[in-house]
Protein backbone atom coordinates (compact mmCIF):
# COMPACT_ATOMS: atom_id res chain seq x y z
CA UNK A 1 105.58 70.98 91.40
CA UNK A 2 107.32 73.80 91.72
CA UNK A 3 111.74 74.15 90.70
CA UNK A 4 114.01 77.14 91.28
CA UNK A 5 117.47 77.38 90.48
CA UNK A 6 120.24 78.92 92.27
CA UNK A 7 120.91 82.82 91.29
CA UNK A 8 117.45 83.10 88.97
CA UNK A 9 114.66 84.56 91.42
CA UNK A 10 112.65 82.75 88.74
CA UNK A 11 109.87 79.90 90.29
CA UNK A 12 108.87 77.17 87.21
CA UNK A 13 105.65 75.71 87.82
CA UNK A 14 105.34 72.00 86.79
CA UNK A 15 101.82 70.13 86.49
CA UNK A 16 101.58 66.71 86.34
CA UNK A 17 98.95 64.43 84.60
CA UNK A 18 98.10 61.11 84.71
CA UNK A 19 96.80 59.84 81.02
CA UNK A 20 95.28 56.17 81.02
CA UNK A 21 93.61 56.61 77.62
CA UNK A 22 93.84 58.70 74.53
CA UNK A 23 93.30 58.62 70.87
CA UNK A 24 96.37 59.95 68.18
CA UNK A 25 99.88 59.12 68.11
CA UNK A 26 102.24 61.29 70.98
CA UNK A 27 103.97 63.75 69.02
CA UNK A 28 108.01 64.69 69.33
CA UNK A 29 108.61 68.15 71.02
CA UNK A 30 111.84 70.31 71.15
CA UNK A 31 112.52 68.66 74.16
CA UNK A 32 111.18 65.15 74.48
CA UNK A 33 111.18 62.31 72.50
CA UNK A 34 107.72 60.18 73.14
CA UNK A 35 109.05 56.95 74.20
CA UNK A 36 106.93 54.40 76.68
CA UNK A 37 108.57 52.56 79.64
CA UNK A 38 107.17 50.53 82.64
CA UNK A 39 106.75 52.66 85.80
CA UNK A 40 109.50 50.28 87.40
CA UNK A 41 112.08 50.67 84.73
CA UNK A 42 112.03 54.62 84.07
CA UNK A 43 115.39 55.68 82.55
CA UNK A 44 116.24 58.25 85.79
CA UNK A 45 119.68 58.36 84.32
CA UNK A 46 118.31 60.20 81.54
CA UNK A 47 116.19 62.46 83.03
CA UNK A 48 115.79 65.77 85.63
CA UNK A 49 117.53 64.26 89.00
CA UNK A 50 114.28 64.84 91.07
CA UNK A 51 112.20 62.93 89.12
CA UNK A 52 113.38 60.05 90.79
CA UNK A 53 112.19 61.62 94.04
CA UNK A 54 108.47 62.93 92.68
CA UNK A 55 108.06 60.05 90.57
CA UNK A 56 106.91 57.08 93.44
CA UNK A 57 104.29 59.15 94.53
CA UNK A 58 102.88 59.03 90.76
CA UNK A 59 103.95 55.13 90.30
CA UNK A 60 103.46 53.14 93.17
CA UNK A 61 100.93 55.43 95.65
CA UNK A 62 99.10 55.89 93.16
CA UNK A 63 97.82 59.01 95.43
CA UNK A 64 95.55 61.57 93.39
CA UNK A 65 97.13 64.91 94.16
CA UNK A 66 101.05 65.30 95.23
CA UNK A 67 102.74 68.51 95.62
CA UNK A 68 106.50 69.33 95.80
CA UNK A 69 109.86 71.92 95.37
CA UNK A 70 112.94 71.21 94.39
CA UNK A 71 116.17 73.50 94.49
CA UNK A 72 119.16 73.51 91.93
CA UNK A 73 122.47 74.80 91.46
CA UNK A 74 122.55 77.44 88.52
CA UNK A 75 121.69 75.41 85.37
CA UNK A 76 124.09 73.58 83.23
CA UNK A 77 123.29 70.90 80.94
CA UNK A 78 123.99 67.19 82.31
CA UNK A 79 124.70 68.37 86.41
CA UNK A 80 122.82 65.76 88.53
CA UNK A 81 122.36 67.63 91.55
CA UNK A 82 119.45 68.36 93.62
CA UNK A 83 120.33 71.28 96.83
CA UNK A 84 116.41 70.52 98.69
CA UNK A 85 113.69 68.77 97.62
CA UNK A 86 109.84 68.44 99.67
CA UNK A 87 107.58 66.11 98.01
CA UNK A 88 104.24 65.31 99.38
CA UNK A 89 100.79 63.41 99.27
């Protein structure tokens, strides 16, 4: 996945991965807070707007590989917006 906000010529690559087993406990980050929630109940409200876009194709395609780009407005904490979006199988 690739994201780009309005007025930064910046491009932030995003990969995705699918985990159905591991060993340890997840560990908190900086920025997220390990929490588990059925693929059918995500908290979207909470989270980047797009990932209510790129998330189906992880959830209920179940496809292997997706690809996708979404565009912002300049970044400021809590905006919901989303200018373009293309995701794809």
């Amino acid at each position: 996945l690739v994201f780009k906000f309005k007025g930064n010529q910046q491009l932030y690559a995003v990969h995705v991965y699918e985990v159905t087993r591991w060993t340890g406990e997840a560990q908190e980050t900086e920025e997220m807070e390990p929490r588990w929630w059925p693929s059918d109940k995500f908290p979207f409200e909470h989270m980047w707007p797009d990932d209510e876009l790129w998330c189906p194709l992880l959830f209920q395609t179940r496809c292997e590989f997706f690809t996708g780009f979404a565009a912002f407005p300049p970044y400021e904490p809590g905006t919901r917006v989303v200018l373009g979006h293309r995701f794809a199988e």
